[in-house]
Structure formats: C-alpha cells, structure tokens
Protein backbone atom coordinates (compact mmCIF):
# COMPACT_ATOMS: atom_id res chain seq x y z
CA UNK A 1 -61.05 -15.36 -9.48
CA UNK A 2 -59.84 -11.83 -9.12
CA UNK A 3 -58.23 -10.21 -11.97
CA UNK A 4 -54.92 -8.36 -11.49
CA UNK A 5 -53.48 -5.04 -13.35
CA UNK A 6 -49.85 -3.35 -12.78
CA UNK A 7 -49.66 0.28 -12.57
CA UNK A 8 -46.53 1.53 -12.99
CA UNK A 9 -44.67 4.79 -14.54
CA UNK A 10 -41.43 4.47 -17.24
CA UNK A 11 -39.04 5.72 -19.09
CA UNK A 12 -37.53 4.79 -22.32
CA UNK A 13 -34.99 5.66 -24.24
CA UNK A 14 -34.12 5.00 -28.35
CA UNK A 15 -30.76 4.45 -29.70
CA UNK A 16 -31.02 6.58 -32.29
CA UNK A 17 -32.37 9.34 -29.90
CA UNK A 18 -35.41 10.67 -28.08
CA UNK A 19 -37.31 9.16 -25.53
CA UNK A 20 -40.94 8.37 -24.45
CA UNK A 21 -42.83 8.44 -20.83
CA UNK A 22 -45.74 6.92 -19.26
CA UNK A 23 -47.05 7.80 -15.87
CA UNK A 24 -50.02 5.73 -14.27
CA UNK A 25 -49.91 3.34 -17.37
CA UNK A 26 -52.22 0.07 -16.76
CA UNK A 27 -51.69 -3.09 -18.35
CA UNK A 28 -53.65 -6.31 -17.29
CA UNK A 29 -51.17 -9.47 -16.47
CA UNK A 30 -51.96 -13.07 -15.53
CA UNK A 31 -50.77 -13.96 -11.95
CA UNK A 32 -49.81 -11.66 -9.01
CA UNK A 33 -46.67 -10.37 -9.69
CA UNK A 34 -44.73 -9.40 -12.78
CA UNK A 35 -41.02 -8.68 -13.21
CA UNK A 36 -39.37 -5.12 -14.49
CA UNK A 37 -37.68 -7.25 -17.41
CA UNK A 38 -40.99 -8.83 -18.37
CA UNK A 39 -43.15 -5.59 -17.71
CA UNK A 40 -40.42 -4.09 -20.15
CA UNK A 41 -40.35 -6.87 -22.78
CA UNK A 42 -44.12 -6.65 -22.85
CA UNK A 43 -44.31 -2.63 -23.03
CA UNK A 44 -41.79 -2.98 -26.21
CA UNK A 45 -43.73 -5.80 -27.69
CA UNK A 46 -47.06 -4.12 -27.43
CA UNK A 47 -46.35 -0.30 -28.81
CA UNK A 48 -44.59 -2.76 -31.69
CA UNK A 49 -41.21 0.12 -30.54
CA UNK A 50 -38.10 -0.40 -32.80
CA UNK A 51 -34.42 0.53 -31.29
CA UNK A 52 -34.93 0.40 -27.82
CA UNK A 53 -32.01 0.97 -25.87
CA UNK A 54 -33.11 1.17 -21.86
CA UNK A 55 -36.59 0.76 -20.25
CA UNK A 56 -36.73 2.15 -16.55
CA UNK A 57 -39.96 0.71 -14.58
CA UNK A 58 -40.57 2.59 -12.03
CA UNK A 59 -43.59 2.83 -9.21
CA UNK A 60 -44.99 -0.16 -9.71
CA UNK A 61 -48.00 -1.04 -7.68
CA UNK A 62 -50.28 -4.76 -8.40
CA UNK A 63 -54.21 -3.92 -8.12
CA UNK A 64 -57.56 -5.80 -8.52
CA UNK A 65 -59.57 -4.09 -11.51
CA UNK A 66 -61.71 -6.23 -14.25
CA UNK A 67 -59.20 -6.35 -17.44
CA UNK A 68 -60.25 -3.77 -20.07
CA UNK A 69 -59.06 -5.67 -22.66
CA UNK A 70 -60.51 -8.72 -24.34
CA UNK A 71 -58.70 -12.19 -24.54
CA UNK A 72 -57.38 -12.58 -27.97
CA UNK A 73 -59.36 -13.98 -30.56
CA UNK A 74 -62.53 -12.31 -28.89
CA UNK A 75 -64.35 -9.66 -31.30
C-alpha cells in the first residue's frame, strides 16, 4: 500500500492582524484526495493557531512519499 502526501502552498490570515505563509508545505493524509476545508481545518489544528480568520490553499498537488511522521502513540 502506497502512502500519499499533499503538497500545497497557503495563506492565512488572523483576525486580530498579521498573517502567515507556507510554500511547498507537506503533510501526510490517509486516502487519495483531501479537501481545501479539511487541508485547512487540519493546518489550524496542527500549528494549535488561535483567531483564524481565512485559510487560502493553493497549488495543491497529491504524491507518493513514505510518511515522515510516526502514527500516534509510536515513540
């Protein structure tokens, strides 16, 4: 079973201002697809971000590559 990354770029923006940007950012995801509003959701949940107002996905891109990160509960 091959195991599946997204690549994507985005943009975020804070309600109480400022912003952050990621460009060729890698996460690994179960399946072969994932939606913007789930890539999104996960991005916030993950960086633990407070008072997000917009996330913009943008050039996403599905590849093959071994996940880099360990299934939870593994040491």
């Amino acid at each position: 079973m091959s195991e599946k990354r997204v690549v994507f770029d985005f943009e975020i923006d804070f309600s109480n201002g400022g912003g952050l940007q990621g460009q060729e950012f890698r996460l690994d995801i179960e399946g072969d697809t994932i939606s913007d509003a789930a890539l999104a959701d996960y991005i916030v949940r993950d960086l633990r971000l407070l008072m997000v107002k917009e996330v913009r996905i943008l050039k996403k891109a599905i590849i093959e590559e071994a996940h880099k990160r360990g299934k939870e509960g593994d040491s």
